[in-house]
C-alpha atoms as a PDB file:
ATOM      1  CA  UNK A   1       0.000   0.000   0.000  1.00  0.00           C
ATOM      2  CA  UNK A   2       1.226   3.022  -0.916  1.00  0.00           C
ATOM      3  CA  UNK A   3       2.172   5.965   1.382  1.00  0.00           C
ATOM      4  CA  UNK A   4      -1.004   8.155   0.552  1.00  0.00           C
ATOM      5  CA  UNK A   5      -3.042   5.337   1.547  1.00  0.00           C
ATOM      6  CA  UNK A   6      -1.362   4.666   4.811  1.00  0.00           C
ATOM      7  CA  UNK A   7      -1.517   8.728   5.983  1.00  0.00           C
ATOM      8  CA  UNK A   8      -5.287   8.286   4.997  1.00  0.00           C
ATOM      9  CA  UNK A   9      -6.922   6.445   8.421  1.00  0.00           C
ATOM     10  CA  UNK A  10     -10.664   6.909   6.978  1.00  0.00           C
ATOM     11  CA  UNK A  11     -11.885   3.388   6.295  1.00  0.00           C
ATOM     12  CA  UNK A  12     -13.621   3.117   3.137  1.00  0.00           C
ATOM     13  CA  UNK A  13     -16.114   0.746   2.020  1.00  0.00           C
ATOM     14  CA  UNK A  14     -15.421  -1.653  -0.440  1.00  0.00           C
ATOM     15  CA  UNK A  15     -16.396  -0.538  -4.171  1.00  0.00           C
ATOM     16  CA  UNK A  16     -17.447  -2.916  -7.109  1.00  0.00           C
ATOM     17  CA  UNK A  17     -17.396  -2.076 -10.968  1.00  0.00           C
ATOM     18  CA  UNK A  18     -20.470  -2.491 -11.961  1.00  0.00           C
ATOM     19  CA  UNK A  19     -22.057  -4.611 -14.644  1.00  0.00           C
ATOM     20  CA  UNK A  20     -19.550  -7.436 -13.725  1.00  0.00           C
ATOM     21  CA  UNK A  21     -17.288  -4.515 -14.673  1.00  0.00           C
ATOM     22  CA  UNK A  22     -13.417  -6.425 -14.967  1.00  0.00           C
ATOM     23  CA  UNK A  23     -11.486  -3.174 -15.953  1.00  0.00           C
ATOM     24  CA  UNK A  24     -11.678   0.598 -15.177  1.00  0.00           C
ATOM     25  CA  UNK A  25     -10.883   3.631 -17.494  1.00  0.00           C
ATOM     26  CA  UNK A  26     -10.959   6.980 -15.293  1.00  0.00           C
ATOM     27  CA  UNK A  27     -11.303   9.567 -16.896  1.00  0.00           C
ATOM     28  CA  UNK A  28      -9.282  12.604 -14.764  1.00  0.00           C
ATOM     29  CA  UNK A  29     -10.063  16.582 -14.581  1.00  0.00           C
ATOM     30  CA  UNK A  30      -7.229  17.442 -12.180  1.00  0.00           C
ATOM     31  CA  UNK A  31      -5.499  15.916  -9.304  1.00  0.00           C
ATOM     32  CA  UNK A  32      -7.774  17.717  -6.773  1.00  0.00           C
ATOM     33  CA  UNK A  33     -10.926  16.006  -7.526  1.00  0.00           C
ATOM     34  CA  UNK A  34      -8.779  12.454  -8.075  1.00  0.00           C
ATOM     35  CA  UNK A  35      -6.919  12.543  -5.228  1.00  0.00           C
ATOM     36  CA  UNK A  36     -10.309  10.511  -3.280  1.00  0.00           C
ATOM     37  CA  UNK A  37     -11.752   9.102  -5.900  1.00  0.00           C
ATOM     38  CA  UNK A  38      -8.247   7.103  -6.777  1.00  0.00           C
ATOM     39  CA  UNK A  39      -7.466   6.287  -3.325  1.00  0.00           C
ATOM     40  CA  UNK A  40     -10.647   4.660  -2.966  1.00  0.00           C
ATOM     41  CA  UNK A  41     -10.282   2.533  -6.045  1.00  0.00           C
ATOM     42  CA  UNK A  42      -6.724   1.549  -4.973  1.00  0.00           C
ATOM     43  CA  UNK A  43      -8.417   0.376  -1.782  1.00  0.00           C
ATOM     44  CA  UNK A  44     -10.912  -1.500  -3.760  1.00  0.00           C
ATOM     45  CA  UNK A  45      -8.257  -3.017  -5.382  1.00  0.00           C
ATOM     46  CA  UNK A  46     -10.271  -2.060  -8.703  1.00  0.00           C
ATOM     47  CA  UNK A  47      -8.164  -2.550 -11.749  1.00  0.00           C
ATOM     48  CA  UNK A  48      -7.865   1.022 -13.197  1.00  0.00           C
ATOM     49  CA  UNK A  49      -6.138   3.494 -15.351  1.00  0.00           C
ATOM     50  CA  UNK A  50      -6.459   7.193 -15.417  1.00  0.00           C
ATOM     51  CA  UNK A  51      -7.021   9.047 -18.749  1.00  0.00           C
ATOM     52  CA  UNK A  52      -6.136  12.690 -18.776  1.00  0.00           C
ATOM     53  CA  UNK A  53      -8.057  13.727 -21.694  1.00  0.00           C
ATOM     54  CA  UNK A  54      -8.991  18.053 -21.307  1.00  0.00           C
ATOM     55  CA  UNK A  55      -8.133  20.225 -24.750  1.00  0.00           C
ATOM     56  CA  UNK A  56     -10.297  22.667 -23.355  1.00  0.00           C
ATOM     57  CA  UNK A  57      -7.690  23.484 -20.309  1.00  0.00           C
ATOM     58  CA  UNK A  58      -6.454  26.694 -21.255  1.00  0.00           C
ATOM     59  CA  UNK A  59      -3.469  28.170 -21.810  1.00  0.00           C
ATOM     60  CA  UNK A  60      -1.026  25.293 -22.433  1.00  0.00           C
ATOM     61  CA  UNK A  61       1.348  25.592 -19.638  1.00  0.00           C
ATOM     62  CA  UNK A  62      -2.113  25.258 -17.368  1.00  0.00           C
ATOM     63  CA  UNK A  63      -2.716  22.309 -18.908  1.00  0.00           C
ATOM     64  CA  UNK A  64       0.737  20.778 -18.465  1.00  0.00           C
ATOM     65  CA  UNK A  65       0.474  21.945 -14.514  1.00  0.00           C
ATOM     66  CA  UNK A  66      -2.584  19.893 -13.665  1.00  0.00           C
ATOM     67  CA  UNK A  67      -1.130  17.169 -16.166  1.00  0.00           C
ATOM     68  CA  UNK A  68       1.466  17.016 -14.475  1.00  0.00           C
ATOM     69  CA  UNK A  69       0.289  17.269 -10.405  1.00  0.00           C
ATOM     70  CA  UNK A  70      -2.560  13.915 -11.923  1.00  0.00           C
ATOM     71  CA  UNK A  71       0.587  12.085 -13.454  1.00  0.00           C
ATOM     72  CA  UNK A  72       2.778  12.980  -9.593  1.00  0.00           C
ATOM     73  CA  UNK A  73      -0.382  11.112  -7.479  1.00  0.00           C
ATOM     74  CA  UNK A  74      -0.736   8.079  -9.941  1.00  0.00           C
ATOM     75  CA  UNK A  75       3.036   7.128  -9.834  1.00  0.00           C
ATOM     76  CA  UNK A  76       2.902   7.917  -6.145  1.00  0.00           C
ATOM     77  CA  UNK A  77      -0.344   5.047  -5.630  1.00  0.00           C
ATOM     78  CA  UNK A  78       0.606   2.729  -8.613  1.00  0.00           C
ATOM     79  CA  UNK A  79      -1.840   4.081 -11.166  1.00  0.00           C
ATOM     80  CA  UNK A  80      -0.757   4.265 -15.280  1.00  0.00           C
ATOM     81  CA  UNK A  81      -1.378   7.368 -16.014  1.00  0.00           C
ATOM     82  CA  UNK A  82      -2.442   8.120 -20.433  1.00  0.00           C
ATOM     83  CA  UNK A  83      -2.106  11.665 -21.455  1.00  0.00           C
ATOM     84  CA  UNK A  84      -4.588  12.114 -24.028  1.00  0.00           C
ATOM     85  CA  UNK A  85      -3.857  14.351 -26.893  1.00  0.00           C
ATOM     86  CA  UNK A  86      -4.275  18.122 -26.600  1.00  0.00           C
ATOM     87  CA  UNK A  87      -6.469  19.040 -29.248  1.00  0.00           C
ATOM     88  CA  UNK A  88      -7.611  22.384 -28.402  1.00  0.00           C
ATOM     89  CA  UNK A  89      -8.396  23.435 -32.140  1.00  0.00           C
ATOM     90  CA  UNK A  90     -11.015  20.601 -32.078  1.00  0.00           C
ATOM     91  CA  UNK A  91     -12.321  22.004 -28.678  1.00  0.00           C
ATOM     92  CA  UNK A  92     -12.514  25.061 -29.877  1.00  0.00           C
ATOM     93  CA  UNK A  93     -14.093  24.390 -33.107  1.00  0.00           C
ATOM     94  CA  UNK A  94     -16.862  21.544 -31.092  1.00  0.00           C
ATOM     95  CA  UNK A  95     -17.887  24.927 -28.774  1.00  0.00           C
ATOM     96  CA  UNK A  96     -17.880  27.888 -31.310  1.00  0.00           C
ATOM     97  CA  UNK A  97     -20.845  29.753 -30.827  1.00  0.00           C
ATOM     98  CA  UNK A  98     -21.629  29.194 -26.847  1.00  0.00           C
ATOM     99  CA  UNK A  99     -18.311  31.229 -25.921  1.00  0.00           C
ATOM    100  CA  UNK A 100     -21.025  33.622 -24.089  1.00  0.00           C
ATOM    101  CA  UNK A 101     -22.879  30.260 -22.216  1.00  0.00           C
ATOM    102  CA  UNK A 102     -22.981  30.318 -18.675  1.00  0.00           C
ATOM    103  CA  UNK A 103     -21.189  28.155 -16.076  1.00  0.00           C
ATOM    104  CA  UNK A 104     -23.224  24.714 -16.406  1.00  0.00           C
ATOM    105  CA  UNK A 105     -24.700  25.767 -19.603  1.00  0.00           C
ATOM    106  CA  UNK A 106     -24.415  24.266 -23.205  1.00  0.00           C
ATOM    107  CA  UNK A 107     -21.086  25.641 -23.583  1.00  0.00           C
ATOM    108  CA  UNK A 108     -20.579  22.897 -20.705  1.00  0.00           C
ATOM    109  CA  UNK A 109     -22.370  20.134 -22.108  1.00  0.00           C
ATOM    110  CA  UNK A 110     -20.566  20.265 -25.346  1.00  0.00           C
ATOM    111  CA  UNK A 111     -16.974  20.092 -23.221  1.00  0.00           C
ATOM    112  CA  UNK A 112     -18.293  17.034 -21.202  1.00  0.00           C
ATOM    113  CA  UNK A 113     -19.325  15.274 -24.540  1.00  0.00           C
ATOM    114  CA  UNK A 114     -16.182  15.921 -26.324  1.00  0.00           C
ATOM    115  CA  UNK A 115     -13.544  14.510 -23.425  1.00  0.00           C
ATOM    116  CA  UNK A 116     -15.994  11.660 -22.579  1.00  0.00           C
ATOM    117  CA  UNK A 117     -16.943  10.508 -26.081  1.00  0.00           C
ATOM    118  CA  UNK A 118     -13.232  10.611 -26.529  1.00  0.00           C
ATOM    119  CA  UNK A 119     -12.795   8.815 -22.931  1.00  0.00           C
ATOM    120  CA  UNK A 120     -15.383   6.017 -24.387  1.00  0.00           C
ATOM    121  CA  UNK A 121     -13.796   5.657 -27.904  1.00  0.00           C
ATOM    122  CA  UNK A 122     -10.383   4.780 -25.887  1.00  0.00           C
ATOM    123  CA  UNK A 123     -12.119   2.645 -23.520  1.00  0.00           C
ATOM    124  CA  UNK A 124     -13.783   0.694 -26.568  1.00  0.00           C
ATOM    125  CA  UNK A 125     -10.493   0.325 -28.288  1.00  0.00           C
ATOM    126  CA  UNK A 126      -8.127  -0.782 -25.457  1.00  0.00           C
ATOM    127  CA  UNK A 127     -10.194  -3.203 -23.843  1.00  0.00           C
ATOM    128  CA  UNK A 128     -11.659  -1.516 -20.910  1.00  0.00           C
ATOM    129  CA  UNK A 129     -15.582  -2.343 -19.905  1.00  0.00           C
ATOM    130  CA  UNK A 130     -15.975   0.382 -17.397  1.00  0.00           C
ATOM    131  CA  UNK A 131     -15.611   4.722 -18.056  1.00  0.00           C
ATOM    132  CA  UNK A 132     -16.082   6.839 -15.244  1.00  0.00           C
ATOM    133  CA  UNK A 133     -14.987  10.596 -14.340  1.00  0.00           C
ATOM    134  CA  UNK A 134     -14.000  12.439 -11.530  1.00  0.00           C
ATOM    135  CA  UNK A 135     -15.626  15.795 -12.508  1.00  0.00           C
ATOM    136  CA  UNK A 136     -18.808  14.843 -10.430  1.00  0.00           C
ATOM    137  CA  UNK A 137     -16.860  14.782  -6.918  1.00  0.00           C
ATOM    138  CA  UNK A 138     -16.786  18.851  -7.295  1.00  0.00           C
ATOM    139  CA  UNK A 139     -19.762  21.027  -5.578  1.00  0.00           C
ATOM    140  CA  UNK A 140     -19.028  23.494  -8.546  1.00  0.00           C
ATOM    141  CA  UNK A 141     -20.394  20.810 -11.387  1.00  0.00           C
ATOM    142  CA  UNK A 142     -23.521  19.600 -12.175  1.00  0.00           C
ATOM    143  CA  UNK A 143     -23.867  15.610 -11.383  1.00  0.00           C
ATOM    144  CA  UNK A 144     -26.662  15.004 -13.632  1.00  0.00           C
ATOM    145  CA  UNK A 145     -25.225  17.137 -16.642  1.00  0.00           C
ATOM    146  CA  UNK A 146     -22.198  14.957 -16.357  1.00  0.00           C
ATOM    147  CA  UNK A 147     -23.692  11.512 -16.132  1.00  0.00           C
ATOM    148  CA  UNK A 148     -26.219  12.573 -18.865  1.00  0.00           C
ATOM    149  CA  UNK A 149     -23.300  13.280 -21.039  1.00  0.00           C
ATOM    150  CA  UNK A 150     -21.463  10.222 -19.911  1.00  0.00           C
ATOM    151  CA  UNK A 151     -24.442   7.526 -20.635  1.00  0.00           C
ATOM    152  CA  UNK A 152     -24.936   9.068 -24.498  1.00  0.00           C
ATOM    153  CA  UNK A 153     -20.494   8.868 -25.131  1.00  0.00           C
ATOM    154  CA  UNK A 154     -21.212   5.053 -23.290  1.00  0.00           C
ATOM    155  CA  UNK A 155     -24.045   3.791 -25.488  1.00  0.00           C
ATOM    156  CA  UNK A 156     -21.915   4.174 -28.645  1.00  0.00           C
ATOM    157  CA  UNK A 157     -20.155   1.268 -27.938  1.00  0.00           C
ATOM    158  CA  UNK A 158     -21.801  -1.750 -27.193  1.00  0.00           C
ATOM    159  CA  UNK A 159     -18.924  -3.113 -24.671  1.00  0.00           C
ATOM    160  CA  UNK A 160     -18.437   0.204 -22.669  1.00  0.00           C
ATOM    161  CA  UNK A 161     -20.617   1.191 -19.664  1.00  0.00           C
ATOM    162  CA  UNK A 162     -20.345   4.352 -17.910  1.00  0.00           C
ATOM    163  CA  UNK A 163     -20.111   4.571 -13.963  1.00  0.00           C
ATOM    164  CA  UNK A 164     -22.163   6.913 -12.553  1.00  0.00           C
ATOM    165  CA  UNK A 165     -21.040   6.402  -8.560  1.00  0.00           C
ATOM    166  CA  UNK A 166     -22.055   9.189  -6.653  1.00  0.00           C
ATOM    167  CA  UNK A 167     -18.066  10.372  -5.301  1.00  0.00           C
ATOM    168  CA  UNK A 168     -19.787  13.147  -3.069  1.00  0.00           C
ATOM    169  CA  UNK A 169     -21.539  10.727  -0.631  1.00  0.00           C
ATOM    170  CA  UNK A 170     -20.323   9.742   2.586  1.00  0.00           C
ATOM    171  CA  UNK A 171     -18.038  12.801   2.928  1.00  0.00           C
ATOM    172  CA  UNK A 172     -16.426  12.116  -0.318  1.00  0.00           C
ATOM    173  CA  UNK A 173     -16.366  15.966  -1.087  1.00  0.00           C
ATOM    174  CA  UNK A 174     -14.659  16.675   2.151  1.00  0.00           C
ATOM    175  CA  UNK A 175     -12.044  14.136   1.985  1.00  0.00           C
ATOM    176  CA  UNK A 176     -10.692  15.178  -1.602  1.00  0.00           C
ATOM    177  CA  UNK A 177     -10.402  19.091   0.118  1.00  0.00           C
ATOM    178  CA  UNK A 178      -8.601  17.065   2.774  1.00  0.00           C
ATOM    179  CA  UNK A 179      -6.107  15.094   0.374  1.00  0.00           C
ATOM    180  CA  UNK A 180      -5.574  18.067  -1.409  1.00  0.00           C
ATOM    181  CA  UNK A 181      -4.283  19.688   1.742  1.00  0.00           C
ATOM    182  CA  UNK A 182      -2.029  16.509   2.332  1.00  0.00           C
ATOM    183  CA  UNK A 183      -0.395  16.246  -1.444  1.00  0.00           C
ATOM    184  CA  UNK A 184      -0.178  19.584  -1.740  1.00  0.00           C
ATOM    185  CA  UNK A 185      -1.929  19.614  -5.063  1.00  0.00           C
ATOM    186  CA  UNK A 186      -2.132  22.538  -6.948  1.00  0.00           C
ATOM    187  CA  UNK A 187      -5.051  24.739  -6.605  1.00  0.00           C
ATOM    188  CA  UNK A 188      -6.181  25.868  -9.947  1.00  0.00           C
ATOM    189  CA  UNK A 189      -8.943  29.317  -9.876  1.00  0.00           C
ATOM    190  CA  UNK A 190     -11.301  28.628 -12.718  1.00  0.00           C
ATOM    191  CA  UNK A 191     -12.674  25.497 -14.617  1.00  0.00           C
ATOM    192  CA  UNK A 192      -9.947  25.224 -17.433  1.00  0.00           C
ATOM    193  CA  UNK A 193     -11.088  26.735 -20.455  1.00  0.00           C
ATOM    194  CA  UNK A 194     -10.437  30.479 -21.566  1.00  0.00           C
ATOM    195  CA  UNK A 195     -14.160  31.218 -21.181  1.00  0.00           C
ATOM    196  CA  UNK A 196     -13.943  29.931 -17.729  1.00  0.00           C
ATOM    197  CA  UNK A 197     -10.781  32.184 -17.056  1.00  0.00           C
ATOM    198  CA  UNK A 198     -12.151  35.195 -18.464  1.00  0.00           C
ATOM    199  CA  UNK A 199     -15.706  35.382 -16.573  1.00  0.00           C
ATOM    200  CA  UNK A 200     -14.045  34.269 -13.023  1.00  0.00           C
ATOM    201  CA  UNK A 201     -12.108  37.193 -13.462  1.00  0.00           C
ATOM    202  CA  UNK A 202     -14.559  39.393 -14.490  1.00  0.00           C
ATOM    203  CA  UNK A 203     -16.320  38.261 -11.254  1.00  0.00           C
ATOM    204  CA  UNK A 204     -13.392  39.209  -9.420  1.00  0.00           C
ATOM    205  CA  UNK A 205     -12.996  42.598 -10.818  1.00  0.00           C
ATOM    206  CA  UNK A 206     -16.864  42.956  -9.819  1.00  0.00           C
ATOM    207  CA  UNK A 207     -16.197  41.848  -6.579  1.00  0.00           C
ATOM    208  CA  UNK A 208     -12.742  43.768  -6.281  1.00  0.00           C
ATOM    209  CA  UNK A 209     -10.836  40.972  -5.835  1.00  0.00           C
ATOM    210  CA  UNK A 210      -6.996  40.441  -7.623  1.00  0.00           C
ATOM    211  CA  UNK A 211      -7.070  38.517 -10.589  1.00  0.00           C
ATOM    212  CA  UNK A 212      -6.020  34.968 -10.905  1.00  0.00           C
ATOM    213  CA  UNK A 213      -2.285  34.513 -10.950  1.00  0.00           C
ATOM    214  CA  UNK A 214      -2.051  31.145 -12.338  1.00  0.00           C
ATOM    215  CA  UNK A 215       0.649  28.540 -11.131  1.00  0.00           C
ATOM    216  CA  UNK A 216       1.474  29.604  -8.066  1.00  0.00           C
ATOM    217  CA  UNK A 217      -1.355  28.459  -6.021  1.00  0.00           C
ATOM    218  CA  UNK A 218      -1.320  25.076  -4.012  1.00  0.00           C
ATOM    219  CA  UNK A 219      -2.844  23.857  -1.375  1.00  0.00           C
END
């Protein structure tokens, strides 16, 4: 077991894939909202790899940041971690028109459909019977707008089945805030994408608050 899981005391209950699930593909947003979601799969003993799949993170050396902190915790609890190609011309062409959307919006929806139809196709082709994500663990995201998008990338394929767990429940929330604290992890400001960026600090102006500074923030 590895060192994260031994500073960790909170006893977790015992997950199963389901659908006789053999194999896990996990799709990861950051190393925040993995950091409890991966230690309880290690604890499972669930067979899984992490797929960091996210054109839309924005600019480039953000992206390589919060590749980077996901690729640290997966070496440091025995997890392959698959950087997934950084196609942010296809993001940005699959979104053109909703760069005024809301937070949660279609803008949103779009994003989630891109990284997880992209998260299914890999699944499909390397053998994996099981998708999930960790974007669902965060308060800030909408649960059912992510599983919705999740199912439709899952039913493409007739050997892929999305996860839906509920990572929020039984304190799951809390204990990725308090892993985050332990690691160290970096602690992005906004979502990812430029749209993100630009209306948190437009917010911030607003609320006369400083900007985001990115890459210096951890926790």
């Amino acid at each position: 077991m590895s060192e994260s899981l031994k500073l960790n005391n909170y006893k977790r209950p015992e997950l199963k894939l389901p659908f006789n699930g053999k194999k896990l593909l996990l799709h990861s947003c950051c190393a925040p909202c993995s950091g409890e979601i991966i230690e309880a799969l290690a604890a499972s003993k669930i067979r899984t790899t992490v797929y960091f799949y996210n054109p839309n993170i924005h600019p480039v050396d953000e992206y390589e940041i919060r590749k980077n902190e996901n690729r640290r915790f997966c070496d440091q609890v025995g997890f392959h971690c698959i950087d997934g190609d950084y196609d942010k011309d296809n993001w940005f062409e699959r979104i053109k028109g909703l760069e005024n959307e809301p937070e949660r919006g279609e803008r949103c929806t779009k994003c989630f459909d891109m990284r997880f139809e992209r998260s299914a196709l890999y699944a499909h082709e390397n053998n994996f019977d099981i998708f999930a994500t960790t974007l669902g663990i965060s308060r800030w995201k909408d649960m059912d707008q992510i599983n919705r998008s999740g199912l439709r990338s899952a039913k493409r394929y007739d050997d892929v089945h999305f996860w839906d767990f509920n990572w929020r429940k039984q304190g799951g929330s809390s204990r990725m805030i308090e892993i985050s604290k332990r690691e160290h992890f970096y602690q992005q400001e906004y979502c990812g994408c430029v749209y993100s960026l630009r209306d948190t600090n437009r917010w911030r102006r607003k609320n006369n608050k400083d900007r985001i500074i990115r890459g210096v923030k951890y926790y």
